[in-house]
PDB file of N, CA and C in Angstrom:
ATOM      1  N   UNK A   1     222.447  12.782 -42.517  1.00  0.00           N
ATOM      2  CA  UNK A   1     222.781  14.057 -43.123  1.00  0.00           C
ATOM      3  C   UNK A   1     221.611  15.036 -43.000  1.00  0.00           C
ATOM      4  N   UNK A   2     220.602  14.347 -43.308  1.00  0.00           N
ATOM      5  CA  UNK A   2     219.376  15.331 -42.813  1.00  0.00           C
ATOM      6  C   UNK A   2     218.832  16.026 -41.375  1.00  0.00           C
ATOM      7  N   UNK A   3     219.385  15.226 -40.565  1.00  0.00           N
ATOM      8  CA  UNK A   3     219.346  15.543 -38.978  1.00  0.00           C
ATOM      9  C   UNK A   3     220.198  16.728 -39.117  1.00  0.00           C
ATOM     10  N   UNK A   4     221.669  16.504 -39.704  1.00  0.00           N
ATOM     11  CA  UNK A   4     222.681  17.667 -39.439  1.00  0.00           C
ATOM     12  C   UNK A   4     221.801  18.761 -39.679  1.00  0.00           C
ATOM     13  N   UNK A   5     221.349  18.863 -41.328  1.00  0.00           N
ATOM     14  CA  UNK A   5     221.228  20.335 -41.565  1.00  0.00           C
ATOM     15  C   UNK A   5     220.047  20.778 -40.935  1.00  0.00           C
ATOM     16  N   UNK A   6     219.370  20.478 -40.357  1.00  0.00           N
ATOM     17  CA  UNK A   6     218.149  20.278 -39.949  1.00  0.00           C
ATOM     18  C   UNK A   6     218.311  21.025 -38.316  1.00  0.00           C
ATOM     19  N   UNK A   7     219.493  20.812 -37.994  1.00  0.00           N
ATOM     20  CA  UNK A   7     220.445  21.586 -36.728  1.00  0.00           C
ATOM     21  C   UNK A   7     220.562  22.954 -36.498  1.00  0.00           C
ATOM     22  N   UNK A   8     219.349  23.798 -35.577  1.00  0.00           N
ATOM     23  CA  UNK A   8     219.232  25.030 -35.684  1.00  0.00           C
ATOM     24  C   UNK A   8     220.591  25.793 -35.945  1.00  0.00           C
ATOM     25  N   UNK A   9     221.494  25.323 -35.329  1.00  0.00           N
ATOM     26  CA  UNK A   9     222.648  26.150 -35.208  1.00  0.00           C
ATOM     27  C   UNK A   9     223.620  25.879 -37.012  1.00  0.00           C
ATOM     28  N   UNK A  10     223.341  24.752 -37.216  1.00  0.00           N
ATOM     29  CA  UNK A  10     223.274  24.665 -39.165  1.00  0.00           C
ATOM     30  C   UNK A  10     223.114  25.554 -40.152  1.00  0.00           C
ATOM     31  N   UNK A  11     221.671  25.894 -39.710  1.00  0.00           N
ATOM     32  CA  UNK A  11     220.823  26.347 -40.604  1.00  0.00           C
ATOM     33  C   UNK A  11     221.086  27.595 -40.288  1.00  0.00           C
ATOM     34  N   UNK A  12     221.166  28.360 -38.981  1.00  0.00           N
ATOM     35  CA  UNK A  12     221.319  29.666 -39.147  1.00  0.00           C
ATOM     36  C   UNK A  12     222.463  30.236 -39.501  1.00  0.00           C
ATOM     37  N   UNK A  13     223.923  29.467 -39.553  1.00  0.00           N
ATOM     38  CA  UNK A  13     225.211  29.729 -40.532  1.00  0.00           C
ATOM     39  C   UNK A  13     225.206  28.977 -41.835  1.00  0.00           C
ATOM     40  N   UNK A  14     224.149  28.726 -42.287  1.00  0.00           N
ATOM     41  CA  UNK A  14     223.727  28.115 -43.884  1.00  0.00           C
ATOM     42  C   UNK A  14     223.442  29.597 -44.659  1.00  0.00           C
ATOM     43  N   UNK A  15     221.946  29.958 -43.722  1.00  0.00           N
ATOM     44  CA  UNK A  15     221.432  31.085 -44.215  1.00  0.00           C
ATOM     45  C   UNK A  15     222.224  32.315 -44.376  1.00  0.00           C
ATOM     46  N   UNK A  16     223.005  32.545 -43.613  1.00  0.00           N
ATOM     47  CA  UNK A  16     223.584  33.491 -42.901  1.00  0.00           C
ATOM     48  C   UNK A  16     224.855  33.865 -43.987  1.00  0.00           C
ATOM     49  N   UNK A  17     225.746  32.824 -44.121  1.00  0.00           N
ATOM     50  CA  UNK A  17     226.292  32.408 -45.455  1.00  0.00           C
ATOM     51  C   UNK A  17     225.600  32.391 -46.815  1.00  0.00           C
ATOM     52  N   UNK A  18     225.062  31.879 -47.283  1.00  0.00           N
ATOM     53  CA  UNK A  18     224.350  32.103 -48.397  1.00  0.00           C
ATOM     54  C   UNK A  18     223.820  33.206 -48.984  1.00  0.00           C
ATOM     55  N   UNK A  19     223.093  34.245 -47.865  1.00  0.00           N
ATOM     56  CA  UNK A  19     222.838  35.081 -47.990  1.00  0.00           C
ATOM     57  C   UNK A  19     224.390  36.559 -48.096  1.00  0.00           C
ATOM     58  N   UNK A  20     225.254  36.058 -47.469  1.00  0.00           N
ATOM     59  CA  UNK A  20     226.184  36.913 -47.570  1.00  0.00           C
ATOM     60  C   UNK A  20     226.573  36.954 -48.582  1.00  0.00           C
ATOM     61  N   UNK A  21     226.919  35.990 -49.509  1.00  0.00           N
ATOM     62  CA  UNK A  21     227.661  35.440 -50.896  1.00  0.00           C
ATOM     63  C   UNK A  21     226.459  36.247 -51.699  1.00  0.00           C
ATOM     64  N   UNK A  22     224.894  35.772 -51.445  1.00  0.00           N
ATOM     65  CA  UNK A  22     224.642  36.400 -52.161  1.00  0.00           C
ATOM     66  C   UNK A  22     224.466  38.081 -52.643  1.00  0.00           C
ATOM     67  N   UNK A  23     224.803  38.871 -51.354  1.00  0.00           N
ATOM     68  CA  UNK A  23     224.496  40.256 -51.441  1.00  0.00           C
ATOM     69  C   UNK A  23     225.957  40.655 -52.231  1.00  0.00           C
ATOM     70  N   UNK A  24     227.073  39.712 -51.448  1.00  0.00           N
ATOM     71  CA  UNK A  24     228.382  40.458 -52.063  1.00  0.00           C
ATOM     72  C   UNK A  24     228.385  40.178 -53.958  1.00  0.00           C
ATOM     73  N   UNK A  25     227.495  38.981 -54.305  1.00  0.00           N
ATOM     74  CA  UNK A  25     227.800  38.800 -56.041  1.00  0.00           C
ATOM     75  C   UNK A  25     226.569  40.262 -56.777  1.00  0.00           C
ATOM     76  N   UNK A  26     225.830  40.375 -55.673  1.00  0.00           N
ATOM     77  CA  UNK A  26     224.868  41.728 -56.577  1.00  0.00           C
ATOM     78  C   UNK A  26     225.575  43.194 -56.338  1.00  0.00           C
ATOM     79  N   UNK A  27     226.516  43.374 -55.002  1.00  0.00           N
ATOM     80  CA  UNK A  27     227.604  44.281 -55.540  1.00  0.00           C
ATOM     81  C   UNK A  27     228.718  44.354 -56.233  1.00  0.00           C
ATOM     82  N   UNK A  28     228.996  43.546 -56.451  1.00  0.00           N
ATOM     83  CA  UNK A  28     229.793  42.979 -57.763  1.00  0.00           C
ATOM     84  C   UNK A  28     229.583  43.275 -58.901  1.00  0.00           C
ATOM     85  N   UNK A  29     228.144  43.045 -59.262  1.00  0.00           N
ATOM     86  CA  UNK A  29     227.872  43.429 -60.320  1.00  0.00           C
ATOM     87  C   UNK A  29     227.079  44.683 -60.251  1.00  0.00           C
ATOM     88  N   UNK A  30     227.114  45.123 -59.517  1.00  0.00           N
ATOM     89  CA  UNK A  30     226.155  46.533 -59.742  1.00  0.00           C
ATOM     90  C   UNK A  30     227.834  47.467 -59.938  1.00  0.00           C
ATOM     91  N   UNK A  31     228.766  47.303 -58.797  1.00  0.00           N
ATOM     92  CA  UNK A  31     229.836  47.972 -59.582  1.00  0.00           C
ATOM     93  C   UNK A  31     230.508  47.423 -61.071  1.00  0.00           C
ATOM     94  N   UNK A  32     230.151  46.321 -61.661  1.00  0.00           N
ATOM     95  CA  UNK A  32     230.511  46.395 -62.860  1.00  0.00           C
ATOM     96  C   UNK A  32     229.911  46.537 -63.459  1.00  0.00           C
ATOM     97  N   UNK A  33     228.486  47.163 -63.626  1.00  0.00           N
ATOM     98  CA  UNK A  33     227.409  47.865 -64.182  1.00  0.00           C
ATOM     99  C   UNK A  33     227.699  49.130 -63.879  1.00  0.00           C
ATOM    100  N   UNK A  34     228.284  49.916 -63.515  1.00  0.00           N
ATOM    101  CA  UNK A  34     228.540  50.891 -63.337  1.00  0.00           C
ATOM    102  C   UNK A  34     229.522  51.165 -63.753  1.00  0.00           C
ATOM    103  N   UNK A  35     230.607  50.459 -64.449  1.00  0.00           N
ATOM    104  CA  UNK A  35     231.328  50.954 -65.333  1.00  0.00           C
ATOM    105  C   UNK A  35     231.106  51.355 -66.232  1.00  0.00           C
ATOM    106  N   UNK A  36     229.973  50.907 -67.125  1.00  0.00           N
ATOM    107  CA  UNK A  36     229.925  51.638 -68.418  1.00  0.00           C
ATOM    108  C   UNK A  36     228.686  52.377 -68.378  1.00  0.00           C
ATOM    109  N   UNK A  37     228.751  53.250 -67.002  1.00  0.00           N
ATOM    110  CA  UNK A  37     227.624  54.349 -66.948  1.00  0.00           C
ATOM    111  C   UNK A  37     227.888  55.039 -68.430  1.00  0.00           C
ATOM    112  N   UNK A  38     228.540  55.353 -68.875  1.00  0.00           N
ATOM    113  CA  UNK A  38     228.984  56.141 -70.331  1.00  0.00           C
ATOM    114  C   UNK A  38     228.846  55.458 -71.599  1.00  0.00           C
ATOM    115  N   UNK A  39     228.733  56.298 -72.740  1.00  0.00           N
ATOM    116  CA  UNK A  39     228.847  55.444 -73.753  1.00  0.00           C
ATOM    117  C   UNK A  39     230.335  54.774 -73.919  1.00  0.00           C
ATOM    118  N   UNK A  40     231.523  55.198 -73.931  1.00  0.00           N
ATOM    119  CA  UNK A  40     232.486  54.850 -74.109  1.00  0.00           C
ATOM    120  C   UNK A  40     233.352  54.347 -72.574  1.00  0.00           C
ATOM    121  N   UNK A  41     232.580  53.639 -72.114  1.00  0.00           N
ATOM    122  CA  UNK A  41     232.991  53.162 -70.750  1.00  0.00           C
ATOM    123  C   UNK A  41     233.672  53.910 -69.826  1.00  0.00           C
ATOM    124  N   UNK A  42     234.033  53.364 -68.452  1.00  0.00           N
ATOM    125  CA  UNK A  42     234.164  54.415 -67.406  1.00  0.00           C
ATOM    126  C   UNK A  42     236.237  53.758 -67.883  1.00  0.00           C
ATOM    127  N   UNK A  43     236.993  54.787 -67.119  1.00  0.00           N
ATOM    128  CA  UNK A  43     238.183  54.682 -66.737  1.00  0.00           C
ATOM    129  C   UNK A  43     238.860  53.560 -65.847  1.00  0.00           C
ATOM    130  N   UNK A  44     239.541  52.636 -65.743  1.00  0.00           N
ATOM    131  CA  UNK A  44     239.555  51.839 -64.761  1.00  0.00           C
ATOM    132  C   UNK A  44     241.095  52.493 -63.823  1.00  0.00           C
ATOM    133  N   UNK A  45     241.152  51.982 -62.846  1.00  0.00           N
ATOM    134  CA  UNK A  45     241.689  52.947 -61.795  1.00  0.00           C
ATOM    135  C   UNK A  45     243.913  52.803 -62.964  1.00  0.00           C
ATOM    136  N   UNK A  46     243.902  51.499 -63.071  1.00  0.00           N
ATOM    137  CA  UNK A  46     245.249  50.703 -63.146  1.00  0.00           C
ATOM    138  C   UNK A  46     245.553  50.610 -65.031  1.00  0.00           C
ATOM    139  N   UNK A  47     244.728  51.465 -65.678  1.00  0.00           N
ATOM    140  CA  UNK A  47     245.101  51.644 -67.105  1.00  0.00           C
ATOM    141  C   UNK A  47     246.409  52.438 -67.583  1.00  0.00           C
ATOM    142  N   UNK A  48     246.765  53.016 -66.700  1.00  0.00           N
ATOM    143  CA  UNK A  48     247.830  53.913 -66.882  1.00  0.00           C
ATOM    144  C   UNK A  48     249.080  52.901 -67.137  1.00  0.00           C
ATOM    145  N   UNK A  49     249.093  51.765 -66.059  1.00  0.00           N
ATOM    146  CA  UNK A  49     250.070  50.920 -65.581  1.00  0.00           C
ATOM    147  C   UNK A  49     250.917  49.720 -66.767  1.00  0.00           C
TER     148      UNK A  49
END
């Protein structure tokens, strides 16, 4: 198992992955930090519904 990951071509869709997941969970939350730019929170698009 250690040989595998150890497998340039492994490791650079390990990183590559990991790193994607991680940029998409800090826009995630930066847009749900940005909902309550306001004191009384922002509008959500589907409240009407």
């Amino acid at each position: 198992m250690k040989n595998f990951l150890n497998q340039p071509n492994v490791r650079y869709w390990g990183i590559f992955v990991g790193r994607t997941l991680l940029y998409f969970a800090i826009i995630v939350a930066l847009i749900y930090l940005y909902h309550y730019k306001n004191i009384d929170g922002g509008t959500f698009i589907y409240n009407e519904f």
